[in-house]
Protein backbone atom coordinates (compact mmCIF):
# COMPACT_ATOMS: atom_id res chain seq x y z
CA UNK A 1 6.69 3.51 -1.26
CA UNK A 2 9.54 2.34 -3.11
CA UNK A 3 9.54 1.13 -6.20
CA UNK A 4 10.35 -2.31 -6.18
CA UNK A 5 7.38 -3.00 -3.55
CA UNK A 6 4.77 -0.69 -5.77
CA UNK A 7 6.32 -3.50 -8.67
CA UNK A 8 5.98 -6.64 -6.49
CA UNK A 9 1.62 -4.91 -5.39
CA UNK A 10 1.28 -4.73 -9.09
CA UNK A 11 2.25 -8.33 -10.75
CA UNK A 12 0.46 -9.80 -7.21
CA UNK A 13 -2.58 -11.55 -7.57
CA UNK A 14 -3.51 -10.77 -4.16
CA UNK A 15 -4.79 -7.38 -3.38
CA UNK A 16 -2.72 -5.10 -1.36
CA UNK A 17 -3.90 -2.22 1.03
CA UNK A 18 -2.42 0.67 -0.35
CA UNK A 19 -3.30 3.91 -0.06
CA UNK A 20 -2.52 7.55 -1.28
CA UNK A 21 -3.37 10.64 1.05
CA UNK A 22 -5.35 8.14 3.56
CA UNK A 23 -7.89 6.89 0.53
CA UNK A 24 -7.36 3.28 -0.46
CA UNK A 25 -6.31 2.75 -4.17
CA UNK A 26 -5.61 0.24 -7.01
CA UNK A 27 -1.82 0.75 -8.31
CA UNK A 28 -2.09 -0.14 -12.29
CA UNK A 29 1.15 0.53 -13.61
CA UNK A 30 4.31 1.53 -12.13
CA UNK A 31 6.67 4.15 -14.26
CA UNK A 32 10.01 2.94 -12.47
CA UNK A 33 11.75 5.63 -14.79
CA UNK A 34 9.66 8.27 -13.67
CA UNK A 35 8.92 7.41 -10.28
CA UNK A 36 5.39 7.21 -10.62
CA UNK A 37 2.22 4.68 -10.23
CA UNK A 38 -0.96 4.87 -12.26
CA UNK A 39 -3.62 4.32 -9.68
CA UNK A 40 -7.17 4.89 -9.13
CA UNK A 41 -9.58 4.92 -5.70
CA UNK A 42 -10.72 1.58 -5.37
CA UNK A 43 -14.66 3.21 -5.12
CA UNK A 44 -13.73 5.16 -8.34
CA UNK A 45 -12.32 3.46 -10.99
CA UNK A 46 -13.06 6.23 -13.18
CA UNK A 47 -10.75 8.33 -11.74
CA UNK A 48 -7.16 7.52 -12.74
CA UNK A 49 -4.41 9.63 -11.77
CA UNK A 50 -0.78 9.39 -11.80
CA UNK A 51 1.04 10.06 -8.38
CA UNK A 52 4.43 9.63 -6.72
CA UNK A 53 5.36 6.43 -5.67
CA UNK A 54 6.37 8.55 -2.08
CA UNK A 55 2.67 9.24 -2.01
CA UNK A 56 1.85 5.73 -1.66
CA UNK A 57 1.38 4.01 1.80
CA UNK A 58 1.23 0.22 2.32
CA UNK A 59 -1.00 -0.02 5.52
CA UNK A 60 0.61 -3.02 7.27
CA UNK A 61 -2.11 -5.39 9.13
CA UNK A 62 0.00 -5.40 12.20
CA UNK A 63 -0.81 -1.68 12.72
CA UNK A 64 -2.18 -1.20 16.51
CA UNK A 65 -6.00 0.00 17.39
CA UNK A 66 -5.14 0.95 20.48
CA UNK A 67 -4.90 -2.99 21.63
CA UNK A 68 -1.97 -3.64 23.67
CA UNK A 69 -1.05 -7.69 23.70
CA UNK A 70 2.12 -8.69 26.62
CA UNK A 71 4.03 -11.61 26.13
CA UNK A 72 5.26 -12.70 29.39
CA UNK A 73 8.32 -15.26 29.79
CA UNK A 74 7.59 -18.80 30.86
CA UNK A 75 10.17 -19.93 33.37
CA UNK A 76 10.94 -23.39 33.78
């Protein structure tokens, strides 16, 4: 993940789905400087770690299941 988009997750109000070796996490606080993210499982806030920020994954909501959708063009 890239820095400026771990920035933008942070100061968000809404929750992003981020994750960081396929668990989903809470970013804290980015270290642009260093290139890392304070972040913690989002089932265990007790457990803060600092990562990479390229060990961060923004799971996108238009990701496939497996369910294939076909436009087809309407001709006139």
């Amino acid at each position: 993940m890239n820095t400026q988009r771990a920035q933008e997750i942070t100061a968000s109000p809404v929750m992003a789905n981020v994750t960081c070796d396929g668990v989903p996490i809470y970013i804290q606080h980015v270290d642009a400087d260093a290139g890392t993210a304070r972040i913690y499982p989002l089932d265990q806030p007790g457990e803060e770690q600092t990562v990479a920020l390229s060990s961060l994954t923004e799971v996108s909501p238009f990701q496939s299941d497996g369910i294939s959708m076909l436009c087809t063009p309407q001709h006139e």
